[in-house]
Protein backbone atom coordinates (compact mmCIF):
# COMPACT_ATOMS: atom_id res chain seq x y z
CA UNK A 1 -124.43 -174.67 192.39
CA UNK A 2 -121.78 -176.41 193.61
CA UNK A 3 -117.76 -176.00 193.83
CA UNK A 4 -115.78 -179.13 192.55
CA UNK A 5 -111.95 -179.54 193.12
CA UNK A 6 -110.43 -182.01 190.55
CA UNK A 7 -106.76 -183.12 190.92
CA UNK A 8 -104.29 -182.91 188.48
CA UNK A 9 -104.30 -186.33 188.05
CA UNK A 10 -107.61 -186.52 186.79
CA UNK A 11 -107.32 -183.35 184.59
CA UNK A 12 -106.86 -183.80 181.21
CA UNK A 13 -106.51 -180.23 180.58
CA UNK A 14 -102.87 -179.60 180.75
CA UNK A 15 -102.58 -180.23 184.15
CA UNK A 16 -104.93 -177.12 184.97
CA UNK A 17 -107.13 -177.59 188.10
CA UNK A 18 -110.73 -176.73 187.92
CA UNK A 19 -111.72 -174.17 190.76
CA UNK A 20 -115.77 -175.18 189.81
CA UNK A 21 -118.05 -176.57 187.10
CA UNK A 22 -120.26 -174.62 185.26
CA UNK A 23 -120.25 -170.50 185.54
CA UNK A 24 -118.47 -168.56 188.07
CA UNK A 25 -119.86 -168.91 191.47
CA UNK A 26 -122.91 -166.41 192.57
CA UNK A 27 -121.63 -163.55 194.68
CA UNK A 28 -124.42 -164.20 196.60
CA UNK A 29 -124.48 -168.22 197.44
CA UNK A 30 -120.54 -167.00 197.89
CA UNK A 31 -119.72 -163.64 198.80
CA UNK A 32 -116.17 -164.59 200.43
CA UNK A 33 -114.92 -164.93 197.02
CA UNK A 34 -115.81 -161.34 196.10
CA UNK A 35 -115.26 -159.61 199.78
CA UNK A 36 -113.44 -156.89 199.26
CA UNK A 37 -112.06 -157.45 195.49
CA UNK A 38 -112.13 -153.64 194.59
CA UNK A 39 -109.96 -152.61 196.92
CA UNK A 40 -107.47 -155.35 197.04
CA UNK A 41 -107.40 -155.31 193.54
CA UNK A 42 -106.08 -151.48 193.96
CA UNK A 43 -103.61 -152.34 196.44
CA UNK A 44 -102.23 -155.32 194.45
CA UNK A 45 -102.25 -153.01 191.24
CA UNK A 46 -99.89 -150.71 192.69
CA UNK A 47 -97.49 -153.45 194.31
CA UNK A 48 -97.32 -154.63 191.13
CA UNK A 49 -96.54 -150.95 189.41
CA UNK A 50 -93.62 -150.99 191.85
CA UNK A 51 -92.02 -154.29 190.93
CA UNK A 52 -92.64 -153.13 187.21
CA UNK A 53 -90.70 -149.84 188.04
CA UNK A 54 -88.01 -151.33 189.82
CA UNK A 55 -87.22 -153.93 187.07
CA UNK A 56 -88.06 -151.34 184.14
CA UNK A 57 -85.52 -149.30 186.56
CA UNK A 58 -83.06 -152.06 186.29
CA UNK A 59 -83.70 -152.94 182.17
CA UNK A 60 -82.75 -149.47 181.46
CA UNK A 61 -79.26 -149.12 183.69
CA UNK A 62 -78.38 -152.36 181.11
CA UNK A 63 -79.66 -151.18 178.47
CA UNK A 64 -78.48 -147.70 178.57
CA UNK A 65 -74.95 -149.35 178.90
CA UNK A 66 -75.83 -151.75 175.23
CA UNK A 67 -77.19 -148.25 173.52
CA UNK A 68 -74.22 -146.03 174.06
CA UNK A 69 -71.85 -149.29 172.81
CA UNK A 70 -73.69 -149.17 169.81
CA UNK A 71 -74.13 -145.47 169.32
CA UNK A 72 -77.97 -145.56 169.51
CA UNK A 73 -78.47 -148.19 167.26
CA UNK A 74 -80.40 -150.17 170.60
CA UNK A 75 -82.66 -147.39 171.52
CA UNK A 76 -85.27 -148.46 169.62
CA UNK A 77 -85.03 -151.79 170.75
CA UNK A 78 -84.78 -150.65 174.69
CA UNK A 79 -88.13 -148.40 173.84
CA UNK A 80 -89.93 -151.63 172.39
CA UNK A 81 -88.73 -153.44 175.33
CA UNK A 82 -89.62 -150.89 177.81
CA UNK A 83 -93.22 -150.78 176.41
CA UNK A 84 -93.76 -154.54 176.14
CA UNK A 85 -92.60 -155.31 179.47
CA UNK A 86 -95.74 -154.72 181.32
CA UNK A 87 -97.24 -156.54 179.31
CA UNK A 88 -95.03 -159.97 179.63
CA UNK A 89 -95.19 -159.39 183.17
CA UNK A 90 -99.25 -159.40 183.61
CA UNK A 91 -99.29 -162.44 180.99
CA UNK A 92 -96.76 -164.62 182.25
CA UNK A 93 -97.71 -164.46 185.92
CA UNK A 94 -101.39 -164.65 185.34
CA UNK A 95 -101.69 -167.70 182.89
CA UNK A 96 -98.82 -168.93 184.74
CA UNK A 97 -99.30 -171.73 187.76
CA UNK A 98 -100.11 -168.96 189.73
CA UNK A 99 -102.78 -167.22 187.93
CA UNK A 100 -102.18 -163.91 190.11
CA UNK A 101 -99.46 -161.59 189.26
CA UNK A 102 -97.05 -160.72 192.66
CA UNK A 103 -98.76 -157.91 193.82
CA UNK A 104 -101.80 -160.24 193.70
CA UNK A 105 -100.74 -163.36 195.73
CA UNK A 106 -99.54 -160.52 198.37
CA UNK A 107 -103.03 -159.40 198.32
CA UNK A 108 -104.48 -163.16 198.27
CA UNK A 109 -106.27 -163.07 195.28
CA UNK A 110 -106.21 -164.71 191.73
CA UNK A 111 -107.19 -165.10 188.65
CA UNK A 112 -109.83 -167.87 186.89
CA UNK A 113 -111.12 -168.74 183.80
CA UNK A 114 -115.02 -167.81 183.91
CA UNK A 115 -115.71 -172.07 183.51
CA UNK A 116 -113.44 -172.55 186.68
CA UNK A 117 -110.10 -173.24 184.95
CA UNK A 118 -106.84 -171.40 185.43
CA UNK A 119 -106.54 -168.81 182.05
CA UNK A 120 -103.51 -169.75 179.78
CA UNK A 121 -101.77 -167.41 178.57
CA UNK A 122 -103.46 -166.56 175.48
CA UNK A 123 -106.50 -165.58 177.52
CA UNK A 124 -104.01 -163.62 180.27
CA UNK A 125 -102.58 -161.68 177.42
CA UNK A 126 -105.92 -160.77 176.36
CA UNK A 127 -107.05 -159.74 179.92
CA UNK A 128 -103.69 -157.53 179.84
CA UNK A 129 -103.83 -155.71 176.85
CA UNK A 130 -107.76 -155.14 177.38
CA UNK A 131 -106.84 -153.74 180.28
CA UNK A 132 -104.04 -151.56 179.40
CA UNK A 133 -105.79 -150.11 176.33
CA UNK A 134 -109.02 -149.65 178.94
CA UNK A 135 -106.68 -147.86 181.31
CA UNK A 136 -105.07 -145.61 178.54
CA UNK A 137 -108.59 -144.33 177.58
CA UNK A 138 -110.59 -144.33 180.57
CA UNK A 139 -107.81 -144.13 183.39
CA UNK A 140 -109.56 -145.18 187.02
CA UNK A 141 -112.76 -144.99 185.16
CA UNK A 142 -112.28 -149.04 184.74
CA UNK A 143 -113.63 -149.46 188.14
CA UNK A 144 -116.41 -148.36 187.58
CA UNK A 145 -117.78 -151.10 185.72
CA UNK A 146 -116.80 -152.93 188.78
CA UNK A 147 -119.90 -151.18 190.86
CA UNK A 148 -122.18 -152.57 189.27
CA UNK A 149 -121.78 -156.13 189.11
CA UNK A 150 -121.95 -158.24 192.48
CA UNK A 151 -118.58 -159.61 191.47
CA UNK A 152 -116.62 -156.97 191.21
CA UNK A 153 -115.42 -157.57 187.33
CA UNK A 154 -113.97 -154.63 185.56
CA UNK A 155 -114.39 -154.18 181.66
CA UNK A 156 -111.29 -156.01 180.75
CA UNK A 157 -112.44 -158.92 183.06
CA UNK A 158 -115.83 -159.16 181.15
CA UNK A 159 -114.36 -159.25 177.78
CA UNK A 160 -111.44 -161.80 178.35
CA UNK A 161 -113.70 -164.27 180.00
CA UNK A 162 -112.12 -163.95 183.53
CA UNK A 163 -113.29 -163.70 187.30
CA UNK A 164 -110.78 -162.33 189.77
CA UNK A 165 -111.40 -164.00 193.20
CA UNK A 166 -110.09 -164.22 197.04
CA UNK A 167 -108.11 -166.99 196.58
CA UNK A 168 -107.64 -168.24 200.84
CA UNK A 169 -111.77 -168.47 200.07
CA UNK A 170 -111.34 -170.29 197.02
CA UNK A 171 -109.05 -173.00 198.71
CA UNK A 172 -111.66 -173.25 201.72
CA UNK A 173 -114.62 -174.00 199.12
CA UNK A 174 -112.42 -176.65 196.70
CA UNK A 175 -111.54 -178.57 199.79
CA UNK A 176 -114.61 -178.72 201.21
CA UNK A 177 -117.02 -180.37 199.07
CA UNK A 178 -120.15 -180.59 201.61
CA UNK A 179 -120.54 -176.90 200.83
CA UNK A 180 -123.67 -176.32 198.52
């Protein structure tokens, strides 16, 4: 198997890239794309629970100030809001240009489409709430789906179609098409 690059120019796919052709790359022909996923997929996890808190943080100094100018009548709406912003966070940064939320571009990693394409966002937002109901059931237990596949996808992974990958690794492999 080989890793193909195409430019935007050439893609007729609403200017998304292709990372590869065909199904995601073996962990074995290229384990630098799966080095070390688990963990850094922690690590970016919780970088991104802090961004979430400090702007939930943020939300709810503003909104507290529109609930008690409209004696509670908001509170509802600052509830749905607080629940759905996870949510619109996850989904716009990972079908976004991107495709890796903050905490993952700190960690160097991103998102993919199992055929090599960046997910839109109907496929992030599926990732996301897979996810968060997976988490709300089985807490941590989401990894361990994780151990036993060579690349390190979780449930929520599996079922939206997606591959989480190093991306510095990626970029070496699309721009160097003599690899095999």
């Amino acid at each position: 198997m080989r890793a193909v690059s195409v430019s935007k120019a050439d893609d007729n796919q609403n200017d998304r890239a292709r990372a590869w052709s065909g199904e995601a790359p073996d962990a074995l022909i290229w384990p630098a794309l799966y080095e070390g996923i688990r963990v850094k997929r922690m690590v970016a996890y919780a970088i991104d629970l802090i961004i979430i808190a400090v702007l939930l943080t943020v939300m709810w100094m503003v909104g507290i100030f529109f609930v008690a100018i409209s004696f509670g009548l908001l509170a509802p709406v600052l509830a749905l809001a607080t629940a759905l912003f996870p949510i619109a966070y996850h989904t716009s940064l990972i079908g976004g240009p991107a495709s890796a939320t903050v905490g993952m571009r700190v960690m160097d990693l991103r998102v993919v489409a199992w055929n090599g394409n960046r997910p839109g966002y109907a496929q992030a937002a599926l990732q996301t709430v897979l996810f968060y109901v997976s988490v709300t059931i089985a807490t941590f237990l989401v990894l361990t789906v994780s151990l036993f596949n060579p690349r390190g996808r979780c449930l929520h992974d599996l079922l939206a179609g997606t591959v989480t990958i190093n991306d510095l690794h990626l970029r070496a492999v699309e721009n160097n098409p003599e690899l095999p």
